[in-house]
C-alpha atoms as a PDB file:
ATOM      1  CA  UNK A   1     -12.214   3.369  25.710  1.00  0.00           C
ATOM      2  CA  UNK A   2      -9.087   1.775  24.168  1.00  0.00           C
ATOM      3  CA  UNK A   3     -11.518  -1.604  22.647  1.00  0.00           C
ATOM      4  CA  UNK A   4     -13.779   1.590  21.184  1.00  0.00           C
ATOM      5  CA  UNK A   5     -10.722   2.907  19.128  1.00  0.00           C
ATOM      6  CA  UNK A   6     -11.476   1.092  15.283  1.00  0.00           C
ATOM      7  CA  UNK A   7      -8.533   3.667  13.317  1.00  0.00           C
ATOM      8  CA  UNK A   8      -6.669   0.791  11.185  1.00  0.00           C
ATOM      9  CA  UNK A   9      -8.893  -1.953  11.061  1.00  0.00           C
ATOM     10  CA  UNK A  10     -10.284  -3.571   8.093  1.00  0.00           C
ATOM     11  CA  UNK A  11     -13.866  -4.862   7.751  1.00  0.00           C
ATOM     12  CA  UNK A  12     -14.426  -6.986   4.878  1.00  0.00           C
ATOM     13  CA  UNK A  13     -17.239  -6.781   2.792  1.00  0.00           C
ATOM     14  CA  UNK A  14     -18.688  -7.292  -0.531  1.00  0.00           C
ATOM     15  CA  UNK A  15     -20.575  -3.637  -1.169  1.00  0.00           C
ATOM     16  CA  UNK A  16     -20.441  -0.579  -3.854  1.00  0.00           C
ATOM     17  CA  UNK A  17     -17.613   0.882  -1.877  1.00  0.00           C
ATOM     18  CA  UNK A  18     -15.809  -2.236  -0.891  1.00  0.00           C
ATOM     19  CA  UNK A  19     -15.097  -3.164  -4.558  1.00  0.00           C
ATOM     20  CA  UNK A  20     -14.174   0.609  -5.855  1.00  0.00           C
ATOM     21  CA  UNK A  21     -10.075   0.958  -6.801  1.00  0.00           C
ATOM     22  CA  UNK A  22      -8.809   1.662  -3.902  1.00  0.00           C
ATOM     23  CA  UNK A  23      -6.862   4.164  -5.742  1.00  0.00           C
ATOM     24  CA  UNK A  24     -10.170   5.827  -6.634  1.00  0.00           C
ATOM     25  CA  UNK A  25     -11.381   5.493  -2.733  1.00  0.00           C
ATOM     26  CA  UNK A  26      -7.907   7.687  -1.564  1.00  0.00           C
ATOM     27  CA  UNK A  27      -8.442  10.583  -4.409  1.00  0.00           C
ATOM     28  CA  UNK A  28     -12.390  10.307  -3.326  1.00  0.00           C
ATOM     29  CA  UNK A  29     -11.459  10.649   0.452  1.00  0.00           C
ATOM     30  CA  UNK A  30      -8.907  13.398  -0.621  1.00  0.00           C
ATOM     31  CA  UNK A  31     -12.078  15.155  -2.653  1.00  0.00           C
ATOM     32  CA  UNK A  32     -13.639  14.980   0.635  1.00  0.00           C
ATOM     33  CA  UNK A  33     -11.472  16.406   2.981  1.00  0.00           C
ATOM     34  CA  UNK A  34     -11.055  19.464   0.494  1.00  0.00           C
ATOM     35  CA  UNK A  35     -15.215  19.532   0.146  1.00  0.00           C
ATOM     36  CA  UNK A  36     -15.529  19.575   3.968  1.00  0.00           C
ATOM     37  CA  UNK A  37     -12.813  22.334   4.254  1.00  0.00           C
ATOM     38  CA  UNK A  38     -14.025  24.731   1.438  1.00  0.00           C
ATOM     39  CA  UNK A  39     -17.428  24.852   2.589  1.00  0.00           C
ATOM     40  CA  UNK A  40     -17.796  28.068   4.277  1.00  0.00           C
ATOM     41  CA  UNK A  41     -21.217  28.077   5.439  1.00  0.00           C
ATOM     42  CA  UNK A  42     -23.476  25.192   6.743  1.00  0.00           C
ATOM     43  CA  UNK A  43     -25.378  24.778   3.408  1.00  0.00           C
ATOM     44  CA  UNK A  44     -22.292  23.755   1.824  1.00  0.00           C
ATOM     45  CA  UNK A  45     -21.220  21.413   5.137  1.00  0.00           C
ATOM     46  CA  UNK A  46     -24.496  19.638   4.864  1.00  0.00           C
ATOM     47  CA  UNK A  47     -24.491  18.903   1.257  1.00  0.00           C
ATOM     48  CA  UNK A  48     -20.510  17.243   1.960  1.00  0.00           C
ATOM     49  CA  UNK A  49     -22.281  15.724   4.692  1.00  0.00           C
ATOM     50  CA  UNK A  50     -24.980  14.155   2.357  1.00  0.00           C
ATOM     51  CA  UNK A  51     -21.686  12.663   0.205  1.00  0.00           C
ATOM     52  CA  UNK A  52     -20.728  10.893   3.296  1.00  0.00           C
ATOM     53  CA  UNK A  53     -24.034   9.415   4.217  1.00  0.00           C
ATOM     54  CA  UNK A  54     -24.602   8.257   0.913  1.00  0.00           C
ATOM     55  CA  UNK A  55     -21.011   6.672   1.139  1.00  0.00           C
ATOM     56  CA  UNK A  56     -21.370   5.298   4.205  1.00  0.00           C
ATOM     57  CA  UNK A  57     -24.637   3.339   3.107  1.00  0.00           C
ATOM     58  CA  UNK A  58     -23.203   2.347   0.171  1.00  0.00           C
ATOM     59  CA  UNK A  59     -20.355   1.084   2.400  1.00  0.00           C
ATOM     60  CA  UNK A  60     -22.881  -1.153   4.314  1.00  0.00           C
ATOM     61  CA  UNK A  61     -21.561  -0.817   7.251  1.00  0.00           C
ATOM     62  CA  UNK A  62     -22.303  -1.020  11.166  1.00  0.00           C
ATOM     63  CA  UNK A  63     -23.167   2.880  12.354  1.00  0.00           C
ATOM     64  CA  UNK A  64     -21.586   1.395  15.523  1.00  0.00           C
ATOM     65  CA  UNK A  65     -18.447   1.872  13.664  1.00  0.00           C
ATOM     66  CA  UNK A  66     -18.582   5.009  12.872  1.00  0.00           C
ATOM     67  CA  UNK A  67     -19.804   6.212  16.845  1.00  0.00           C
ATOM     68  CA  UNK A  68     -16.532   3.730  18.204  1.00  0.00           C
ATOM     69  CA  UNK A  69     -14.479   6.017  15.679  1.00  0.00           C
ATOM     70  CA  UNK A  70     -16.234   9.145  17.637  1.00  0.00           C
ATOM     71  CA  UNK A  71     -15.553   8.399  20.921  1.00  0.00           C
ATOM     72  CA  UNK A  72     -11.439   8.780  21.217  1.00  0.00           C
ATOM     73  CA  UNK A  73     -11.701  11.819  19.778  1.00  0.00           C
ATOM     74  CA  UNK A  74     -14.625  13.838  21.599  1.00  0.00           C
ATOM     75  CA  UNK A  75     -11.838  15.362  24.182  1.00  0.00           C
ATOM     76  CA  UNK A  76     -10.842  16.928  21.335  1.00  0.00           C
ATOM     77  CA  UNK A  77     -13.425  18.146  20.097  1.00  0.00           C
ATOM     78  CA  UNK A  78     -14.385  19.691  23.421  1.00  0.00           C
ATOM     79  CA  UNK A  79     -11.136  21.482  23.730  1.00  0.00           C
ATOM     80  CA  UNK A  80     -11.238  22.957  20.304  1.00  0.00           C
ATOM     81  CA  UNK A  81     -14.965  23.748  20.921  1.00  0.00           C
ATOM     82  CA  UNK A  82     -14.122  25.752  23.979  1.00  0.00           C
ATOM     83  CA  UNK A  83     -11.162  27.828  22.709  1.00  0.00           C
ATOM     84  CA  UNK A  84     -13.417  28.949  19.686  1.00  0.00           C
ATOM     85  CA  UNK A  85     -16.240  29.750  21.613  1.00  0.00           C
ATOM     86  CA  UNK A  86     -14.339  31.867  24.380  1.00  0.00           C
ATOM     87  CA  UNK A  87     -11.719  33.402  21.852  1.00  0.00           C
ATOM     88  CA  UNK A  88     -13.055  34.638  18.978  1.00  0.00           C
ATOM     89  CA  UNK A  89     -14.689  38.533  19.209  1.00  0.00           C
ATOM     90  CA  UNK A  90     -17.617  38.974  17.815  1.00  0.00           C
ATOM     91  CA  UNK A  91     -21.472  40.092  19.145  1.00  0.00           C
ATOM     92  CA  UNK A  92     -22.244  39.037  22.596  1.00  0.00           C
ATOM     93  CA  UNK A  93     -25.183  36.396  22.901  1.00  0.00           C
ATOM     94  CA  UNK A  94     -24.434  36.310  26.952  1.00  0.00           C
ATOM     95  CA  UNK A  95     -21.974  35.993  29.529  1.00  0.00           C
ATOM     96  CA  UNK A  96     -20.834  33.029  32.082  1.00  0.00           C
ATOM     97  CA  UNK A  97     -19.057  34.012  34.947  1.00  0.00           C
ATOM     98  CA  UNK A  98     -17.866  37.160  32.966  1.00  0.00           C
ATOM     99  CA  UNK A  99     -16.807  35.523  30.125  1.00  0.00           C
ATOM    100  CA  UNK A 100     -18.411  36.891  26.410  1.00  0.00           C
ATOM    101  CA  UNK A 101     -19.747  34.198  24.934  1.00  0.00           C
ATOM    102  CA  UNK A 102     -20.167  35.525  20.914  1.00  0.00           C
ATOM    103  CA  UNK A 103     -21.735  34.683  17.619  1.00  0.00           C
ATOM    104  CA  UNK A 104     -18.812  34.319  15.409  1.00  0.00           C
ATOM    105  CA  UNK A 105     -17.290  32.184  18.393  1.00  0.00           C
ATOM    106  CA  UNK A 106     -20.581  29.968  18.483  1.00  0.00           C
ATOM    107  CA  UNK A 107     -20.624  29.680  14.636  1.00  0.00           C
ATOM    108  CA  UNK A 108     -16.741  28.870  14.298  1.00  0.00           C
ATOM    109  CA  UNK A 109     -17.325  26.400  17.071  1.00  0.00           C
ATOM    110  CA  UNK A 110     -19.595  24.583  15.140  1.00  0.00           C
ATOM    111  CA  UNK A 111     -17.962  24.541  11.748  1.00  0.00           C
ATOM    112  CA  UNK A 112     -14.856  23.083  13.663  1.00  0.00           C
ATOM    113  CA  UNK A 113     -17.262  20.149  15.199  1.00  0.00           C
ATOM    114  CA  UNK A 114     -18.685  19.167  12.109  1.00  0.00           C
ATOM    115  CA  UNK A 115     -15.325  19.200  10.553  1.00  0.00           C
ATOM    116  CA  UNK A 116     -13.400  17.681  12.822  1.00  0.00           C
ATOM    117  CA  UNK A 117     -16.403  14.773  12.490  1.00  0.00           C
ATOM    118  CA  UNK A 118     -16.409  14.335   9.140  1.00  0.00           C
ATOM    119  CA  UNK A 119     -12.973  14.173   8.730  1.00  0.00           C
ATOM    120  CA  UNK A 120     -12.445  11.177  11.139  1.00  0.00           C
ATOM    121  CA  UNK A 121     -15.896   9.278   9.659  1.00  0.00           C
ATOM    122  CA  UNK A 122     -14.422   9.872   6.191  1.00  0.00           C
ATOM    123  CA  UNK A 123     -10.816   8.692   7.209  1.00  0.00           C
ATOM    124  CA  UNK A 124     -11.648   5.740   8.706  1.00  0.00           C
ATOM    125  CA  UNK A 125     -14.687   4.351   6.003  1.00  0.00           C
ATOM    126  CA  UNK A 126     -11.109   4.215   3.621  1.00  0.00           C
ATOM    127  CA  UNK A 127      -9.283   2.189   6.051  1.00  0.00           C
ATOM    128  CA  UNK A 128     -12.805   0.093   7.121  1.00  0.00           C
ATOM    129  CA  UNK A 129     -13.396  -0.643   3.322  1.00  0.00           C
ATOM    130  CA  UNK A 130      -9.565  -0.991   2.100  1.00  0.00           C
ATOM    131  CA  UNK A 131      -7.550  -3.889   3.456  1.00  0.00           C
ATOM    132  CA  UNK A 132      -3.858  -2.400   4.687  1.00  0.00           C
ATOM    133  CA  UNK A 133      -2.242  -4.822   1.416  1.00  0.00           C
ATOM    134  CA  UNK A 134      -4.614  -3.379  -1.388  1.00  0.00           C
ATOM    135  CA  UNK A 135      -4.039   0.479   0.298  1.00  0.00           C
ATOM    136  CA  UNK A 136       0.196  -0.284  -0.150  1.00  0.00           C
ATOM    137  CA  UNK A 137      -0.356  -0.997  -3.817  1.00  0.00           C
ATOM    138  CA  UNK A 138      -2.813   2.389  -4.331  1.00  0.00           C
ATOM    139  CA  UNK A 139      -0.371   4.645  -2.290  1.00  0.00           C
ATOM    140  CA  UNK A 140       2.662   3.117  -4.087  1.00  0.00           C
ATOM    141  CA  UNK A 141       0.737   3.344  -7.326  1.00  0.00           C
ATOM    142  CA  UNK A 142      -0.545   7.281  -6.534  1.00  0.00           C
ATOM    143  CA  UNK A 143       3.559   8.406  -5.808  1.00  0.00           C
ATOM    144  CA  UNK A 144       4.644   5.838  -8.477  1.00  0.00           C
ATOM    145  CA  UNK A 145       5.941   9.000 -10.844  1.00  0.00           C
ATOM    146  CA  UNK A 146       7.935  10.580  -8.172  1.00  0.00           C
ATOM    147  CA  UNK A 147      10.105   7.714  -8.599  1.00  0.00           C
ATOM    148  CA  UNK A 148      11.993   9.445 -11.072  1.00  0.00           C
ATOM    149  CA  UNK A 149      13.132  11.424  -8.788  1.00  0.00           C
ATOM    150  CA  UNK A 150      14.873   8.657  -6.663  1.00  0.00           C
ATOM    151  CA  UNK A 151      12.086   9.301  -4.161  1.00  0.00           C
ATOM    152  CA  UNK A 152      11.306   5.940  -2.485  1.00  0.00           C
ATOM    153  CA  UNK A 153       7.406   5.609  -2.769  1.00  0.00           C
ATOM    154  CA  UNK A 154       7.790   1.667  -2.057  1.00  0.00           C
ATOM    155  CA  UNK A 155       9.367   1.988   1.205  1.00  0.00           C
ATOM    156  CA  UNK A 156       7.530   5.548   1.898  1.00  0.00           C
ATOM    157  CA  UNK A 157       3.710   3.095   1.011  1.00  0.00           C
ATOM    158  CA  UNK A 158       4.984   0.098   3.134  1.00  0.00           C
ATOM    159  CA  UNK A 159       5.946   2.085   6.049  1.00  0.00           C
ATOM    160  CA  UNK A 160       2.469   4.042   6.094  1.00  0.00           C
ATOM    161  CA  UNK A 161       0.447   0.698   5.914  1.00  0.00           C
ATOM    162  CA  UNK A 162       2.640  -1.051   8.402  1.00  0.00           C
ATOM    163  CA  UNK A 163       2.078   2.368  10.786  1.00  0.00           C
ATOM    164  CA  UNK A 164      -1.597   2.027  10.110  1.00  0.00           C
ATOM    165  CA  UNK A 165      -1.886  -1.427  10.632  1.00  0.00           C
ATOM    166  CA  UNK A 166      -0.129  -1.708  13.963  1.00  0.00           C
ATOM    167  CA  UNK A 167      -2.836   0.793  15.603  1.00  0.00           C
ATOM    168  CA  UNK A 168      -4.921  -2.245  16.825  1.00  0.00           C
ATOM    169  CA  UNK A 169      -2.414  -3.964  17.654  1.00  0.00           C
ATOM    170  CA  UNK A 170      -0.879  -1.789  20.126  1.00  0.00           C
ATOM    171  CA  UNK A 171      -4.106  -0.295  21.225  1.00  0.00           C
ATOM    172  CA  UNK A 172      -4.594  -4.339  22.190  1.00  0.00           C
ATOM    173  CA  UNK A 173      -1.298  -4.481  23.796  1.00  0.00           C
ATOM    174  CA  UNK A 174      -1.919  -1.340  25.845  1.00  0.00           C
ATOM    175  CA  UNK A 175      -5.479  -2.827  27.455  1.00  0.00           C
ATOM    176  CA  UNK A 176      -3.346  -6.173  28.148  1.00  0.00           C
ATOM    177  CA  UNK A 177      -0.533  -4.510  30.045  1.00  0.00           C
ATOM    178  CA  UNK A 178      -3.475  -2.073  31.935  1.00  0.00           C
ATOM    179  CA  UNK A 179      -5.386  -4.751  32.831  1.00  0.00           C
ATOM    180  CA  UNK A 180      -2.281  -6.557  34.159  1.00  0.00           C
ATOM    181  CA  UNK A 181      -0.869  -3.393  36.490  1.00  0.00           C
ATOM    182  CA  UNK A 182      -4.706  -3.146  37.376  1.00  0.00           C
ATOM    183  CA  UNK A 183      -4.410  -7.161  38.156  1.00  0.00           C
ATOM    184  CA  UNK A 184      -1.358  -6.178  40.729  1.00  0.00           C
ATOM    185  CA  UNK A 185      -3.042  -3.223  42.398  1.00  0.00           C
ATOM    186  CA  UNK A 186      -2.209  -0.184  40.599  1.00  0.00           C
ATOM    187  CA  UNK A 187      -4.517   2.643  40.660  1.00  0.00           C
ATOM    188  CA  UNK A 188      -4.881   4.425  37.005  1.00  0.00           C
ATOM    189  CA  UNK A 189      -8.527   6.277  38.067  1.00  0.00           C
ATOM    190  CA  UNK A 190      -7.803   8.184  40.745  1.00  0.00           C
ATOM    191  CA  UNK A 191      -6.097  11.156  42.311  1.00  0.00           C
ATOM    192  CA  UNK A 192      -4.665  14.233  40.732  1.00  0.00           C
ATOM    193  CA  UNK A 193      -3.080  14.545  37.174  1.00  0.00           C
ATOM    194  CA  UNK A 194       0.298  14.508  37.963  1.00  0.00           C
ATOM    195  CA  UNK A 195      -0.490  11.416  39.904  1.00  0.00           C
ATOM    196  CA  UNK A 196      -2.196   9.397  37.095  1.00  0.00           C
ATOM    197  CA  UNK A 197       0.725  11.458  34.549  1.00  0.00           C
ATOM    198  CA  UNK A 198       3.021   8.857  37.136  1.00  0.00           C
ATOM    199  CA  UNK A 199       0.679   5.516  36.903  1.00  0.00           C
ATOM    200  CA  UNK A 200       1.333   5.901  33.428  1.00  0.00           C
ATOM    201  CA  UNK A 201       5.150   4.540  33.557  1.00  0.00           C
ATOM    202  CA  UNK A 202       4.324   1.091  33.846  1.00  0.00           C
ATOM    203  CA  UNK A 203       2.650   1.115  31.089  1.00  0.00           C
ATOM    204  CA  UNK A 204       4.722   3.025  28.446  1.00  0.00           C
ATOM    205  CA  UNK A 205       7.709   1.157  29.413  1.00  0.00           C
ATOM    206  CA  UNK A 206       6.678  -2.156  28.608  1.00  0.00           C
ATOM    207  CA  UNK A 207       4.532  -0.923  25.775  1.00  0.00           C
ATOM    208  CA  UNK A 208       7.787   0.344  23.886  1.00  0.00           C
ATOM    209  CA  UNK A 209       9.303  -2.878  25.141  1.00  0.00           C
ATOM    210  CA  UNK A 210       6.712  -4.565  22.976  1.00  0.00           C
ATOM    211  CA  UNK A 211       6.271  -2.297  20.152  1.00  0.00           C
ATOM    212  CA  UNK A 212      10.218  -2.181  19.327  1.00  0.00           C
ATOM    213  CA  UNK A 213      10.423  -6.518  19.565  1.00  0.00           C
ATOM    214  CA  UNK A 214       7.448  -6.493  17.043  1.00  0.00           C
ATOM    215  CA  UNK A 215       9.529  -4.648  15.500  1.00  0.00           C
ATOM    216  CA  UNK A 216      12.666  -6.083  15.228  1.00  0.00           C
ATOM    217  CA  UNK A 217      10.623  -9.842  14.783  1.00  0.00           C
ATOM    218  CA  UNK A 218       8.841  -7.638  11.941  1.00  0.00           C
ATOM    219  CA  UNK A 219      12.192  -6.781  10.135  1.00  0.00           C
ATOM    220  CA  UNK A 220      13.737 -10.604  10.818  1.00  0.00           C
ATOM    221  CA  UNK A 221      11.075 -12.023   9.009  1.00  0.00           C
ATOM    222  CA  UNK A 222      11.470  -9.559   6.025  1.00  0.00           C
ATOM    223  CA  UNK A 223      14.782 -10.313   5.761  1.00  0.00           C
ATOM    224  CA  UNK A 224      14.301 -14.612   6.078  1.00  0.00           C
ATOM    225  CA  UNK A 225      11.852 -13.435   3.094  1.00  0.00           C
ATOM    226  CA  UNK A 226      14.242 -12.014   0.952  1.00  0.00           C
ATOM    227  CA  UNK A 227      12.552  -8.764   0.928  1.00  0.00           C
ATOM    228  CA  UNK A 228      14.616  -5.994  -1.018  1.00  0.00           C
ATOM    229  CA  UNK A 229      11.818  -3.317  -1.406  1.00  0.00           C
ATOM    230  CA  UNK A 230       9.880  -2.565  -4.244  1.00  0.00           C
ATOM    231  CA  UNK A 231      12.117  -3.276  -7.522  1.00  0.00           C
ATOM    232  CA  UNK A 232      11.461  -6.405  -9.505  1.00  0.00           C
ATOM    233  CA  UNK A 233       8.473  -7.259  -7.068  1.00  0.00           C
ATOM    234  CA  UNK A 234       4.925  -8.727  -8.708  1.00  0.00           C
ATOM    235  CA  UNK A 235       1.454  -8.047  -7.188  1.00  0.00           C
ATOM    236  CA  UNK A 236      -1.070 -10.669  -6.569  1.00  0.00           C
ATOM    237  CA  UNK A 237      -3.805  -8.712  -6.971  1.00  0.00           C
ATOM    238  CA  UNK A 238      -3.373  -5.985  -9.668  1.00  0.00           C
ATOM    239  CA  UNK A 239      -5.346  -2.736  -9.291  1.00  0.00           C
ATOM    240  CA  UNK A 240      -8.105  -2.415 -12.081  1.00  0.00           C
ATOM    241  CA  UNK A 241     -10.351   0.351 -12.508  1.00  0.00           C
ATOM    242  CA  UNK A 242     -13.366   0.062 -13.875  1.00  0.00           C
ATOM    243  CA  UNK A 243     -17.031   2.304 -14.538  1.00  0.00           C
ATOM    244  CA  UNK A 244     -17.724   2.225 -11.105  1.00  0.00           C
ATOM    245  CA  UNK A 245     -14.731   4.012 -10.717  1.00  0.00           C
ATOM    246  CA  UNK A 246     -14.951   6.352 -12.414  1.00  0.00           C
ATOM    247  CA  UNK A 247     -18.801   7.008 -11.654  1.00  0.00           C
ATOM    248  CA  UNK A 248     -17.993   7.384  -7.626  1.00  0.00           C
ATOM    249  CA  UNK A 249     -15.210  10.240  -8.660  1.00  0.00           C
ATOM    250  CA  UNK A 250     -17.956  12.248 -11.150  1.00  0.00           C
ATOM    251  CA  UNK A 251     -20.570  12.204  -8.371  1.00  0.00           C
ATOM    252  CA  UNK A 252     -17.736  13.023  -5.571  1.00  0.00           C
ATOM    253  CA  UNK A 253     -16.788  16.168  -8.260  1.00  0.00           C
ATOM    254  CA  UNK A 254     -20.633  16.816  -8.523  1.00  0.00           C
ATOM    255  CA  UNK A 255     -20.415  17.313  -5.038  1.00  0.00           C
ATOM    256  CA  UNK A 256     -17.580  19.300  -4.626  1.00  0.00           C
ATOM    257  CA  UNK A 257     -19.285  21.293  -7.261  1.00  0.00           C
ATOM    258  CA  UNK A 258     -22.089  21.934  -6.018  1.00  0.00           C
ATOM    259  CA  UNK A 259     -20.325  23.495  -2.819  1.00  0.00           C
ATOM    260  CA  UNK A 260     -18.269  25.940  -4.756  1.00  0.00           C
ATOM    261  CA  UNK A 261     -21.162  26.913  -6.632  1.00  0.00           C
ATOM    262  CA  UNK A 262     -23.028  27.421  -2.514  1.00  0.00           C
ATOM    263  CA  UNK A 263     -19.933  29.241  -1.821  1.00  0.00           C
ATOM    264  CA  UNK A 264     -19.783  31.221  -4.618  1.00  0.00           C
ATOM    265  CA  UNK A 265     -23.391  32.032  -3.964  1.00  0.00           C
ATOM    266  CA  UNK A 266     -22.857  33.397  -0.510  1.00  0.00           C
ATOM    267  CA  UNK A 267     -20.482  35.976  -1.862  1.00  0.00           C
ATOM    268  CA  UNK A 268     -22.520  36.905  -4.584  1.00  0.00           C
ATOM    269  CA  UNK A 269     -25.114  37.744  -2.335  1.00  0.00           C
ATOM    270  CA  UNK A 270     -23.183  39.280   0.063  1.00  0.00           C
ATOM    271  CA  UNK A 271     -21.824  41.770  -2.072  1.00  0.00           C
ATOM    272  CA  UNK A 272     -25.313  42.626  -3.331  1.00  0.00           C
ATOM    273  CA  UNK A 273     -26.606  42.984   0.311  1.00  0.00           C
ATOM    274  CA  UNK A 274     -23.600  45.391   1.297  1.00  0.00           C
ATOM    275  CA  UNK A 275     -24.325  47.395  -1.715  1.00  0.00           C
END
């Protein structure tokens, strides 16, 4: 399960989406999340659903991907599946073991799935098609005008990256140190919850052992570096943006578009109906 988790990594590439500003790909994946969110009926969850197919092949990238980004998150989707479908009133469709199962619960239930899957496949085609040096410089960029306001949007961009980019390598830490208490005997499948809560120990210790000495080695070699955040600092690369750019954000706003006008549909209609 842990090799299946891909959040953080960076796949290069040399497609559509690959060489948009990846200041364009954050507002585009912001665009997104609001699309996905607004959309109040399913006609207006499969047209933001279109968006992302069309991303994603743009993106050219493995559907493996995107099913390993599923899989660490289905738990969750199970348990928010289950609390809508059992909690919300509504007409009964039928019963199990006395418990009304309903229609707004079954229709609320799916909305949250297909959310709740979008919003991870969307998330993590920015971090697949962005590498974790190129997203600093677009975050920094983005808050650049809150700097005005003494707010440190250097340090706030580095420390997001840095989070982001240490995913895989703790997630690789953690199947080292399980396969090495597994090595010695310990039992991690097995007996009740509180029990497995326990077999947990030896592994959480050593991986905050680990995780704070990456740390600290992180911060030493800052400092041998001279680094003294973002003032006076030059960029390599320098963000350009070009027509593709700004093509990508007019079809995302098409699409967006097109969902208000769904929604906006829906209530027209409704009101007719009722009246």
């Amino acid at each position: 399960m842990l090799k299946d988790i891909t959040i953080g990594q960076y796949f290069p590439g040399n497609s559509f989406v690959h060489k948009l500003d990846a200041r364009f790909k954050i507002l585009i994946t912001a665009l997104f999340i609001v699309m996905i969110f607004t959309a109040d009926n399913f006609a207006g969850l499969f047209l933001s659903l279109l968006f992302f197919v069309i991303a994603f092949a743009a993106s050219k990238l493995s559907l493996k991907l995107i099913v390993k980004s599923m899989k660490p998150i289905i738990p969750i989707i199970i348990f928010t599946s289950v609390l809508n479908i059992f909690f919300i009133d509504g007409v009964t469709v039928f019963k199990i073991f006395g418990i009304r199962i309903t229609d707004n619960g079954l229709i609320t239930s799916g909305y949250m799935i297909i959310r709740l899957i979008a919003l991870i496949c969307g998330s993590s085609l920015l971090t697949y098609t962005t590498s974790p040096i190129v997203l600093t410089d677009a975050i920094e960029q983005i808050l650049k005008p809150l700097s005005k306001l003494k707010f440190p949007t250097h340090e706030l961009a580095m420390m997001m990256t840095i989070a982001l980019r240490f995913i895989p390598t703790l997630i690789e830490e953690t199947d080292k140190i399980i396969s090495a208490q597994k090595a010695r005997g310990a039992d991690m499948d097995s007996g009740t919850v509180i029990q497995r809560a326990k077999a947990l120990v030896p592994i959480l210790i050593p991986l905050f052992v680990s995780s704070f000495r990456r740390a600290e080695e992180l911060a030493l070699a800052m400092e041998c570096r001279c680094y003294n955040g973002g003032e006076g600092r030059t960029k390599l690369k320098t963000l350009v943006s070009g027509g593709k750019d700004y093509a990508a954000l007019s079809v995302t706003m098409l699409f967006l578009g097109g969902v208000l006008l769904i929604n906006m549909g829906r209530v027209i209609l409704t009101n007719a109906i009722s009246k």
